[in-house]
Protein backbone atom coordinates (compact mmCIF):
# COMPACT_ATOMS: atom_id res chain seq x y z
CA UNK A 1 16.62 5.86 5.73
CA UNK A 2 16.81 7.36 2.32
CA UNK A 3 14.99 4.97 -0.17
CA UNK A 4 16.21 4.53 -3.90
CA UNK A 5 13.72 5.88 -7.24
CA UNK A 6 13.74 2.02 -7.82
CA UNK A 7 12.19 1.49 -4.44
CA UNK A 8 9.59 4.61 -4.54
CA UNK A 9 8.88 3.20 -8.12
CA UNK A 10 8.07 -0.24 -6.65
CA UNK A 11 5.84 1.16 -4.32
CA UNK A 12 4.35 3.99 -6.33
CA UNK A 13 2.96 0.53 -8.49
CA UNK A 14 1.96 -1.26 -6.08
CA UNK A 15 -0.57 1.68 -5.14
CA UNK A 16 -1.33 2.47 -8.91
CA UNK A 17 -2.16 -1.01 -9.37
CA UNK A 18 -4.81 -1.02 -6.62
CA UNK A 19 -6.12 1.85 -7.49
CA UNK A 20 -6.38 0.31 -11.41
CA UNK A 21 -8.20 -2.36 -9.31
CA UNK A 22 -10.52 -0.48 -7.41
CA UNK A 23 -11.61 1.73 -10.62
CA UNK A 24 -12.11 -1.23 -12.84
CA UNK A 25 -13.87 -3.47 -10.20
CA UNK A 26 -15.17 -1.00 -8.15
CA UNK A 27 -15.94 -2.41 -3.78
CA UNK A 28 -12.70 -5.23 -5.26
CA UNK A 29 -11.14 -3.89 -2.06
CA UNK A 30 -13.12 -2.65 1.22
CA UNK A 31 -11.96 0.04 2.96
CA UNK A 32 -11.62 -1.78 6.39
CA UNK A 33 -9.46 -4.47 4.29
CA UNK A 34 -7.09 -1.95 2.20
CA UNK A 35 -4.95 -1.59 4.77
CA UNK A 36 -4.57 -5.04 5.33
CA UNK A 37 -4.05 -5.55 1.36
CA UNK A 38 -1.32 -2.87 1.07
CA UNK A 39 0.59 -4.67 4.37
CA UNK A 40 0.30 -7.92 1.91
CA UNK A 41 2.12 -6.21 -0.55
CA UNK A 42 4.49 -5.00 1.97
CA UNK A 43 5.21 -8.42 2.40
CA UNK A 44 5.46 -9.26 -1.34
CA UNK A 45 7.88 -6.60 -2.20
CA UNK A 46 10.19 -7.37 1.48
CA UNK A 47 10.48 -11.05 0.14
CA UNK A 48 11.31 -9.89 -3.43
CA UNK A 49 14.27 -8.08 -2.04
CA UNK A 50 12.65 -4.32 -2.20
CA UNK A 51 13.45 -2.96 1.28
CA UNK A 52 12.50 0.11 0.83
CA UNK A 53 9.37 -0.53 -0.89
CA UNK A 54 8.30 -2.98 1.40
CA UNK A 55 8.81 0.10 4.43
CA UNK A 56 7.10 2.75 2.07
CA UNK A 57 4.06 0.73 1.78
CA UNK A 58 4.07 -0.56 5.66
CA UNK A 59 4.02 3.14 6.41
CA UNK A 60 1.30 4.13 3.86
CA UNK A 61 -1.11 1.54 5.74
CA UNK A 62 -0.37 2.61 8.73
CA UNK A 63 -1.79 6.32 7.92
CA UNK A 64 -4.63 4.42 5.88
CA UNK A 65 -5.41 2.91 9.63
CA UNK A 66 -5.05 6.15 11.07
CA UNK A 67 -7.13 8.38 8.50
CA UNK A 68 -9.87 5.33 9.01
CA UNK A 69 -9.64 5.46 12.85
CA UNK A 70 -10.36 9.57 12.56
CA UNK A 71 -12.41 9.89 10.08
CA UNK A 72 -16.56 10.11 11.26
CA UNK A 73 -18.72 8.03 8.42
C-alpha cells in the first residue's frame, strides 16, 4: 500500500522525536525496549487515525527486532 507524505511525515516524527530523546537524555530508551516504544507509537498514531504511519512504524520495529536478534554485542 502506497502511504501519503502526511503519513511518512507522521512517522518520520515520531522517530526524530526519539531520537531528540535519546540525545538529550541519553540510556531514556534501552535498546531491548526501543522496539517496544516505537510499537507504542504505532499504536498512538493507528488510534489517531494515521494508517499509514501507524504500519511504517510497526515495520521499522520489526527490523529494529531483527537487526537486535543478528547483531553479536
Amino acid at each position: 500500500m502506497t502511504e501519503t507524505s502526511d503519513q511518512y511525515e507522521a512517522a518520520i516524527r515520531v522517530i526524530l522525536d526519539m531520537l531528540k530523546l535519546q540525545t538529550e537524555t541519553p540510556a531514556a530508551i534501552s535498546k531491548d525496549d526501543l522496539p517496544e516504544m516505537v510499537r507504542v507509537a504505532a499504536d498512538e498514531r493507528e488510534r489517531q487515525g494515521d494508517y499509514g504511519a501507524a504500519r511504517m512504524l510497526d515495520e521499522y520495529a520489526d527490523k529494529l527486532e531483527l537487526s537486535f536478534l543478528h547483531r553479536k554485542d
